[in-house]
N, C-alpha and C. Protein backbone atom coordinates (compact mmCIF):
# COMPACT_ATOMS: atom_id res chain seq x y z
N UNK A 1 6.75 -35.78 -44.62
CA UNK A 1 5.35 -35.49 -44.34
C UNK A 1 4.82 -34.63 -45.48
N UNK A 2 3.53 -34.80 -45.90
CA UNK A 2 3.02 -34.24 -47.21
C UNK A 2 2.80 -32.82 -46.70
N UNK A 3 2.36 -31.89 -47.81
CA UNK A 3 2.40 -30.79 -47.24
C UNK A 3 0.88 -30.44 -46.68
N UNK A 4 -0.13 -31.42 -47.61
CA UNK A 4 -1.74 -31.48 -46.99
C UNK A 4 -1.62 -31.42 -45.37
N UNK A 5 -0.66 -32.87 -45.35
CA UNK A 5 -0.72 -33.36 -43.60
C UNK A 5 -0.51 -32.94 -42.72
N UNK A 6 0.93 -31.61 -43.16
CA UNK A 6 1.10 -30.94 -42.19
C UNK A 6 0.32 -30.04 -42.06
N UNK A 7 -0.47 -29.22 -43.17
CA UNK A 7 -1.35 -28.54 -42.90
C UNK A 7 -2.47 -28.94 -41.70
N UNK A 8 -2.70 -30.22 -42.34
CA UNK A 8 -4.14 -30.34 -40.87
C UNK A 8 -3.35 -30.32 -39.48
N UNK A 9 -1.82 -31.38 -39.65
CA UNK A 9 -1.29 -31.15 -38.09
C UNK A 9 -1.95 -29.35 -37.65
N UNK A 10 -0.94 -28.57 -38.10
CA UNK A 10 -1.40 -27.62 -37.64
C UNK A 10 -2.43 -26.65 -37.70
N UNK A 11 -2.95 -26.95 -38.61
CA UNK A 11 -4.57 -26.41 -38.03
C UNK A 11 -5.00 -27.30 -37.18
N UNK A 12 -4.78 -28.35 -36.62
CA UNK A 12 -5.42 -28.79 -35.40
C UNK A 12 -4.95 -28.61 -34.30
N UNK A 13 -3.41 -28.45 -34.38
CA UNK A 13 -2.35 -27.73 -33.25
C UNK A 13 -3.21 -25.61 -33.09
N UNK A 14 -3.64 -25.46 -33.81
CA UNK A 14 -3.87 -23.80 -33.70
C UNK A 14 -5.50 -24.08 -32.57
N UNK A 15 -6.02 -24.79 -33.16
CA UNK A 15 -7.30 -24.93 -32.95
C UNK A 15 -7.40 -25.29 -31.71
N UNK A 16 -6.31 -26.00 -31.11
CA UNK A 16 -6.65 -26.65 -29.42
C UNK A 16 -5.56 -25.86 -28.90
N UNK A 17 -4.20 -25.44 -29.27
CA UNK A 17 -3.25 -25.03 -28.35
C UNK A 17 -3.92 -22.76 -28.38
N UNK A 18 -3.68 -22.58 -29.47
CA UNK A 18 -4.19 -20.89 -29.33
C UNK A 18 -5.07 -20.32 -28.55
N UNK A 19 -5.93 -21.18 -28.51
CA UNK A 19 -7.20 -20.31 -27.55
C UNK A 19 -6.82 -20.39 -25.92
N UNK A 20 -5.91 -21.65 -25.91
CA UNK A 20 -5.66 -21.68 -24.33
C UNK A 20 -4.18 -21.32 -24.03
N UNK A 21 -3.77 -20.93 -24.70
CA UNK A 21 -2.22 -19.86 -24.64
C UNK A 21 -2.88 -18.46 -24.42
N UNK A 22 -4.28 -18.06 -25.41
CA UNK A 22 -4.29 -16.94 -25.27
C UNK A 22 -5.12 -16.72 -23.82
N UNK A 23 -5.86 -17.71 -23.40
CA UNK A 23 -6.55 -17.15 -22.36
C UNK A 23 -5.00 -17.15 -20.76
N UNK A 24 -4.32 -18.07 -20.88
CA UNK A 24 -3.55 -18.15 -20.02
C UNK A 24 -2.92 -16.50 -20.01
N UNK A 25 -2.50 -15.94 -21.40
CA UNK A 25 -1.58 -14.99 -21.15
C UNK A 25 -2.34 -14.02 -20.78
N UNK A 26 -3.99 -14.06 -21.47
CA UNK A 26 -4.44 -12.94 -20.67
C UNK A 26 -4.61 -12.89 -19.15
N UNK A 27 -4.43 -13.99 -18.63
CA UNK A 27 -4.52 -13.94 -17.21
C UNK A 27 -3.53 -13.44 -16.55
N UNK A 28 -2.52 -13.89 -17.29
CA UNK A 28 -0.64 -13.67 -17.07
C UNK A 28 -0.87 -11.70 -16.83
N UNK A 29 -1.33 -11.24 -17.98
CA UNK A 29 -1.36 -9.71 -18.34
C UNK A 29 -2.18 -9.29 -17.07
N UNK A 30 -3.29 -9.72 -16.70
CA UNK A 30 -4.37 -9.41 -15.52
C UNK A 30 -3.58 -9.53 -14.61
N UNK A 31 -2.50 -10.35 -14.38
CA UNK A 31 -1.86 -10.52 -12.73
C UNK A 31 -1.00 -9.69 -12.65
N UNK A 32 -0.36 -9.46 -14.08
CA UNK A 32 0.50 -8.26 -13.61
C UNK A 32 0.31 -6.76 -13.82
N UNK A 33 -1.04 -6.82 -14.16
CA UNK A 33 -1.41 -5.09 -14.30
C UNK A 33 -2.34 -4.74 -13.14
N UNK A 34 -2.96 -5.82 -12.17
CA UNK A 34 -3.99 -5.74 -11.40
C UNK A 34 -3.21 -4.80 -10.16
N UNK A 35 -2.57 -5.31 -9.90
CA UNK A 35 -1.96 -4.06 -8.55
C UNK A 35 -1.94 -2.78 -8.72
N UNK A 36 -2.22 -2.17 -10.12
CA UNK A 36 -2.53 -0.98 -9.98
C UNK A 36 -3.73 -0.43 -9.82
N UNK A 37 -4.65 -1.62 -10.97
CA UNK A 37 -6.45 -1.66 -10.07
C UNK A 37 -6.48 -1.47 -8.77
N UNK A 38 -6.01 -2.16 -7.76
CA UNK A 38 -6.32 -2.17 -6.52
C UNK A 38 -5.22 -1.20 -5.52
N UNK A 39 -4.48 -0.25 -6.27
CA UNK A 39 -3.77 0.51 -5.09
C UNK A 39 -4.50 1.40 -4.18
N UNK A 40 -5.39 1.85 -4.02
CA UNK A 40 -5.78 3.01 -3.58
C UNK A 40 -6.94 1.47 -2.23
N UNK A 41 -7.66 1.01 -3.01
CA UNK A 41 -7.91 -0.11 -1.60
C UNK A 41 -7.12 -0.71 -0.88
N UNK A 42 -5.93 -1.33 -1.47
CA UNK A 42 -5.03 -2.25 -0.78
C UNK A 42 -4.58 -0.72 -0.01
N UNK A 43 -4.08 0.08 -0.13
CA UNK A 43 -3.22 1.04 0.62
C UNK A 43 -4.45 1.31 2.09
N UNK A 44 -5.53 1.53 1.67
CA UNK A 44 -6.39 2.19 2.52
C UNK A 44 -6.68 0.67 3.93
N UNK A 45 -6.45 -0.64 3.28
CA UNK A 45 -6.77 -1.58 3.79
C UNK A 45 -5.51 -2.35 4.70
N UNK A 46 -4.65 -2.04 4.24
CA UNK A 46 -2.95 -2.63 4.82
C UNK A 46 -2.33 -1.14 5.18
N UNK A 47 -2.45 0.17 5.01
CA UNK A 47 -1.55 1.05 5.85
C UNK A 47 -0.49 0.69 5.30
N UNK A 48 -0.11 0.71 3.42
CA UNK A 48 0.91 0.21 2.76
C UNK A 48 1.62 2.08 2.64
N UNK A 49 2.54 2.04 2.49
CA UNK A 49 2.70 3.78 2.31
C UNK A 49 2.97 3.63 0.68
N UNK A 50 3.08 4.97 -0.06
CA UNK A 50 3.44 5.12 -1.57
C UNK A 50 4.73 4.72 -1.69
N UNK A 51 5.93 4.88 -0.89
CA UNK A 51 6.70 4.56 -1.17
C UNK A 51 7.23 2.91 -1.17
N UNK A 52 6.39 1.83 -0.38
CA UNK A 52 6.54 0.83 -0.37
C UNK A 52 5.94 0.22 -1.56
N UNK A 53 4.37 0.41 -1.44
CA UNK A 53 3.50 0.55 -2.41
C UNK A 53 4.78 0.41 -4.08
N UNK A 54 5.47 1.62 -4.59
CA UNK A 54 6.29 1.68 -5.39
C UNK A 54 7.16 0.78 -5.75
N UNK A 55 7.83 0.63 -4.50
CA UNK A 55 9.17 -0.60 -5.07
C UNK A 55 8.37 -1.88 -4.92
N UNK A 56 7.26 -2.42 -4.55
CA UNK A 56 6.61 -3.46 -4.92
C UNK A 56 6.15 -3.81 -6.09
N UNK A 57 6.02 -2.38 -6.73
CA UNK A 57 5.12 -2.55 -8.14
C UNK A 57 6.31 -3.12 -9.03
N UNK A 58 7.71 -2.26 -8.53
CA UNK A 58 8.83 -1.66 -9.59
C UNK A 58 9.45 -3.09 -9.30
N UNK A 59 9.94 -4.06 -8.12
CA UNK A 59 10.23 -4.92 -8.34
C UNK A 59 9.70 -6.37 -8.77
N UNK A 60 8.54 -6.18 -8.66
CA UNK A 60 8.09 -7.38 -9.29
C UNK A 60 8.81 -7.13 -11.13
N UNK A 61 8.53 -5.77 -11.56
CA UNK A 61 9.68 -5.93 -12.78
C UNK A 61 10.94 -6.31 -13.14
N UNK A 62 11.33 -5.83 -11.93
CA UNK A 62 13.02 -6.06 -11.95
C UNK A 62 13.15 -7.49 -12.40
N UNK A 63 12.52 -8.27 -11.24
CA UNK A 63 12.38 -9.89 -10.98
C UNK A 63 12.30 -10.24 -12.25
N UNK A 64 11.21 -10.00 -12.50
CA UNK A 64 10.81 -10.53 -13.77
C UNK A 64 11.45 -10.19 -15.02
N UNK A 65 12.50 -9.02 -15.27
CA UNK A 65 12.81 -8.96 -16.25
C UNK A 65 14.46 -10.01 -16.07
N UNK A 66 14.96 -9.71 -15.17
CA UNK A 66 16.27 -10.12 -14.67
C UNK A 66 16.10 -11.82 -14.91
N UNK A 67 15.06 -12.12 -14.24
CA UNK A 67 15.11 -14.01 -14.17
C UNK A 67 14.64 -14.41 -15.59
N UNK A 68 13.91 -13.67 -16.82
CA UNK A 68 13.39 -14.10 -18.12
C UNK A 68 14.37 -15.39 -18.47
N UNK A 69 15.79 -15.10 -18.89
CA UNK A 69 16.99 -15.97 -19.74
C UNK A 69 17.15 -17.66 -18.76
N UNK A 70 17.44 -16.95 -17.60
CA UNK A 70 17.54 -18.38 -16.43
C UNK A 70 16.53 -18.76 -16.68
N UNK A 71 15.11 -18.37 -16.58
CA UNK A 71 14.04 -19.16 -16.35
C UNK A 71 13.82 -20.00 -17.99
N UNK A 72 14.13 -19.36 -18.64
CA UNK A 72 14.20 -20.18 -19.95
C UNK A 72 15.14 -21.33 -20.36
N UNK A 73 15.92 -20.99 -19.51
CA UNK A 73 17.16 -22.19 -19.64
C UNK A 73 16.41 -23.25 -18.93
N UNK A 74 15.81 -23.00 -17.71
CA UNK A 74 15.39 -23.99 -17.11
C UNK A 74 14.73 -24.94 -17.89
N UNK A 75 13.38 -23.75 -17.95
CA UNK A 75 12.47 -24.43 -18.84
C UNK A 75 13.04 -25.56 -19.94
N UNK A 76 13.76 -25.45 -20.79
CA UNK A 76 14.12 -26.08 -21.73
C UNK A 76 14.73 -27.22 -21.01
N UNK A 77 15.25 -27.56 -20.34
CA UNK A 77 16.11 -29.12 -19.25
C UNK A 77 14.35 -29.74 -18.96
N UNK A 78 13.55 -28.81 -18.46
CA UNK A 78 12.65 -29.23 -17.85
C UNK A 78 10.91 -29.38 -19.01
N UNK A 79 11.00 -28.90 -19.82
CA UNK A 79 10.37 -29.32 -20.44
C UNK A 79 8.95 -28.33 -20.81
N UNK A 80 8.36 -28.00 -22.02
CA UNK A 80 7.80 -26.43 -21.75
C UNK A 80 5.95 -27.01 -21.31
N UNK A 81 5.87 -27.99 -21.30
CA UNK A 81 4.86 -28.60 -20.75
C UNK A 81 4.65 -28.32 -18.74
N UNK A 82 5.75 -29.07 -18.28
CA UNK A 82 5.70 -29.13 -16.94
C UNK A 82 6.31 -27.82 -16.35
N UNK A 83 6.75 -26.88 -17.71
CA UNK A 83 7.46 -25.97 -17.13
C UNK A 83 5.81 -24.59 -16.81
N UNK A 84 5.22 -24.66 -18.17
CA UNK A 84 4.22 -23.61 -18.24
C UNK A 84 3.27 -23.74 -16.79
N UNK A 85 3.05 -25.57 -16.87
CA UNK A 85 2.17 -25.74 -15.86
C UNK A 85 2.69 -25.38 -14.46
N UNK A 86 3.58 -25.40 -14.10
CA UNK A 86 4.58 -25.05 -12.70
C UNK A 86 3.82 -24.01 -12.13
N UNK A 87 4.75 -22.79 -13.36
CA UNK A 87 4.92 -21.67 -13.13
C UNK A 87 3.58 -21.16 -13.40
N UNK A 88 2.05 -21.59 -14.17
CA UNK A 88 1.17 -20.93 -14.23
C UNK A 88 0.74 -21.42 -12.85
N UNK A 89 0.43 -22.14 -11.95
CA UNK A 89 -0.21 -22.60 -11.01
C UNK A 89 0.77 -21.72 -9.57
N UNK A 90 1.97 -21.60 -9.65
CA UNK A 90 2.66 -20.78 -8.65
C UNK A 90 2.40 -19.53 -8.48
N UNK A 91 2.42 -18.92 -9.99
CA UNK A 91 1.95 -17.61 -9.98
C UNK A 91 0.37 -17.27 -9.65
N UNK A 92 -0.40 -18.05 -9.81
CA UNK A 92 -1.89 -18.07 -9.27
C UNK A 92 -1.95 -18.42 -7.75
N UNK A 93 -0.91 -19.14 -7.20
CA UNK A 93 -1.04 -18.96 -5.74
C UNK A 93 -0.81 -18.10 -5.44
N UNK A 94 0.48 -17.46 -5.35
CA UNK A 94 1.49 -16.38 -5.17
C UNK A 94 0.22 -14.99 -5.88
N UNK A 95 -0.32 -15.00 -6.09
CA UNK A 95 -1.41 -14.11 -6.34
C UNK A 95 -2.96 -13.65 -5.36
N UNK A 96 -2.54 -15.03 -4.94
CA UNK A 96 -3.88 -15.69 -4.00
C UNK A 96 -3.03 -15.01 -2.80
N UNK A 97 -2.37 -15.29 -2.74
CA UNK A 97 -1.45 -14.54 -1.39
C UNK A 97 -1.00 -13.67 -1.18
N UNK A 98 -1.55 -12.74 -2.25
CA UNK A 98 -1.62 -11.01 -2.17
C UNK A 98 -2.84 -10.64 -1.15
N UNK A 99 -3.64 -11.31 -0.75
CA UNK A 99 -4.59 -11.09 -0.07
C UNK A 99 -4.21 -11.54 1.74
N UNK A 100 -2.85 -12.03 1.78
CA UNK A 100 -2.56 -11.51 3.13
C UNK A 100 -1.26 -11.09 3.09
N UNK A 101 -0.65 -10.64 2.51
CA UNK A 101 0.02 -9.62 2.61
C UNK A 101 -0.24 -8.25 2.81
N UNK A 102 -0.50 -8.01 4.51
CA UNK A 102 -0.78 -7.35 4.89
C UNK A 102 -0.21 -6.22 5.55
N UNK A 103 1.32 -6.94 5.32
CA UNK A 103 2.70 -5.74 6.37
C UNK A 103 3.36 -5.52 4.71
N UNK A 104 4.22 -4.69 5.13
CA UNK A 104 5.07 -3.83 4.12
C UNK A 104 5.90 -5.13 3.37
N UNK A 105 6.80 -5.83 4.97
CA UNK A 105 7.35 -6.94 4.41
C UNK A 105 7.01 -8.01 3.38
N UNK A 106 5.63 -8.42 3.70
CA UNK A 106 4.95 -9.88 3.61
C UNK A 106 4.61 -9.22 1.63
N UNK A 107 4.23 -7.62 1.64
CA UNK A 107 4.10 -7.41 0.50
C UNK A 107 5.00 -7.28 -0.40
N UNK A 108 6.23 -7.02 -0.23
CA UNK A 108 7.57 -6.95 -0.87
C UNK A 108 7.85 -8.23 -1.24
N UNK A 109 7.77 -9.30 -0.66
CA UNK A 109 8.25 -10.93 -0.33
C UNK A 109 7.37 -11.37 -1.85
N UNK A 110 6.31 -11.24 -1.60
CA UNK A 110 5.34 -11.88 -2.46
C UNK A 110 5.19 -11.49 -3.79
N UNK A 111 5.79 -9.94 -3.74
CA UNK A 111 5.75 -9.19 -5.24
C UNK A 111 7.14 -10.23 -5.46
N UNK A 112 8.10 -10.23 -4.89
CA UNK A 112 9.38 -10.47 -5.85
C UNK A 112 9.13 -12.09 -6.24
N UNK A 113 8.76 -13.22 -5.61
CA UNK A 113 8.43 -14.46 -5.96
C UNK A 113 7.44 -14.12 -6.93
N UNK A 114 6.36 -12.98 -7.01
CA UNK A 114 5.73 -13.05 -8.32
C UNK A 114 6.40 -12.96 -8.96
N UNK A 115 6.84 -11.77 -9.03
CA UNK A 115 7.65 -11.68 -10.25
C UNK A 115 8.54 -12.79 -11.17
N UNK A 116 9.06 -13.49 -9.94
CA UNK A 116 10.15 -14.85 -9.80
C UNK A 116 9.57 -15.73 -10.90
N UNK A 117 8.55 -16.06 -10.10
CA UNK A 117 7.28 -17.10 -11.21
C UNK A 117 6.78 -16.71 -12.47
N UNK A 118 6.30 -15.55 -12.92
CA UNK A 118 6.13 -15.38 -13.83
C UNK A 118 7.11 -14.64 -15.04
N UNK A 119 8.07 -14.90 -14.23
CA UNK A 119 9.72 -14.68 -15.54
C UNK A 119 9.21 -15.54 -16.77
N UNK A 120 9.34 -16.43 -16.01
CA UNK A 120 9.22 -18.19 -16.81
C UNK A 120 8.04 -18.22 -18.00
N UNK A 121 6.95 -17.45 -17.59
CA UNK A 121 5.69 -17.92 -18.37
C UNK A 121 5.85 -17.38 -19.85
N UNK A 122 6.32 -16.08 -20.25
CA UNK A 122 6.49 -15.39 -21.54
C UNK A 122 7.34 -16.36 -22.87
N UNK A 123 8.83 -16.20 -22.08
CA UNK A 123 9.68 -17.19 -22.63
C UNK A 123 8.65 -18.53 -23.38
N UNK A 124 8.31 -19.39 -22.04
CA UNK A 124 7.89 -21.04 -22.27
C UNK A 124 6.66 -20.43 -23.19
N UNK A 125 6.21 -20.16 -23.11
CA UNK A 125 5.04 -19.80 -24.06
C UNK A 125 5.61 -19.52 -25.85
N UNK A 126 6.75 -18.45 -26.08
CA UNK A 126 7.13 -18.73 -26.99
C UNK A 126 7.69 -20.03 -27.27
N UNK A 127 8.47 -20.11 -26.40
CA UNK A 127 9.32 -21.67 -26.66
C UNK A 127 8.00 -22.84 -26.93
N UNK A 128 7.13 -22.90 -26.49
CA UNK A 128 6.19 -23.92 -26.95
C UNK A 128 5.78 -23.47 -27.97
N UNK A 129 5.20 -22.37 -28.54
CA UNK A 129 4.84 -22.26 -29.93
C UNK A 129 5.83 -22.70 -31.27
N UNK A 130 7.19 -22.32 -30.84
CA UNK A 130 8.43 -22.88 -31.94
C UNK A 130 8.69 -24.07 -31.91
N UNK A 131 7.51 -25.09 -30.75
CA UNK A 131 7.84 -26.35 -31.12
C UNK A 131 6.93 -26.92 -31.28
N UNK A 132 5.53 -26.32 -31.05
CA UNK A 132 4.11 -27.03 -32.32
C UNK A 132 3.98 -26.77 -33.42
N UNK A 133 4.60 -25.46 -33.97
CA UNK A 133 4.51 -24.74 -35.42
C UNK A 133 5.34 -24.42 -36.01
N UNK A 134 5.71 -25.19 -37.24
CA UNK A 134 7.07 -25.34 -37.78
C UNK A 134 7.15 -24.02 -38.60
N UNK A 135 8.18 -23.43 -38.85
CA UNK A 135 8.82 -22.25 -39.45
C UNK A 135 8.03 -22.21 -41.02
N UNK A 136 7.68 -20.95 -40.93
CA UNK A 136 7.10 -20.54 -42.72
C UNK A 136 8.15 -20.44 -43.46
C-alpha cells in the first residue's frame, strides 16, 4: 500500500472512528464519576447509609479493575466491534437501573455488574484503535 493511500485510509479512519470513541468514553467517564454527583440525593431518597453508600462506590472499582485482562481476552475471541457494542449498551442499562435500586442490596448488585460491564470498555477501545491505526 502506497504511503499517500494509507495516509487517506487513516485520515478517514480518524475522521469517522475518533469523534465517536471520544464521545462514548466520555460517557463511559460520566457513568463512572456520576455516583458521586448524586450521593447526598440518592442517600436522602433510598435511606442508603455512608457505609453502604462506600463499598458501592469502592466496588464498582474493584470489579472493574480485577475483570480489565479477562474482559479483554474475551473481547479479542469475540471481536472489538460486538464486543464495545455489548458492553456499551449493558452498561447504559445497568445504569438505567440505578434508579431502582432502592435497598442496600439491589444497590451493591448493580454497582458490581457495573463495574462487571464496563471492565471491558477501556481495554476494547484501545484494542480497536491498534487495529484501525497502524504503528508510527
Amino acid at each position: 500500500m502506497s504511503t499517500a493511500l494509507l495516509d487517506a485510509v487513516v485520515k478517514k479512519n480518524r475522521v469517522r472512528l475518533i469523534p465517536f470513541m471520544l464521545a462514548l468514553y466520555v460517557l463511559a467517564f460520566l457513568d463512572r464519576s456520576n455516583i458521586g454527583f448524586a450521593k447526598q440525593t440518592y442517600q436522602i431518597d433510598t435511606g442508603l447509609s455512608n457505609e453502604a453508600y462506600a463499598l458501592g462506590a469502592g466496588i464498582f472499582f474493584v470489579v472493574y479493575a480485577f475483570l480489565g485482562v479477562p474482559a479483554n481476552l474475551l473481547m479479542r475471541k469475540l471481536g472489538a466491534r460486538t464486543w464495545i457494542g455489548t458492553t456499551t449498551l449493558l452498561w447504559g442499562f445497568l445504569s438505567a437501573a440505578m434508579a431502582w435500586a432502592d435497598t442496600e442490596a439491589k444497590f451493591l448488585i448493580v454497582r458490581t455488574l457495573l463495574g462487571a460491564a464496563e471492565a471491558g470498555f477501556f481495554p476494547g477501545m484501545i484494542y480497536l484503535t491498534s487495529q484501525w491505526f497502524p504503528a508510527a
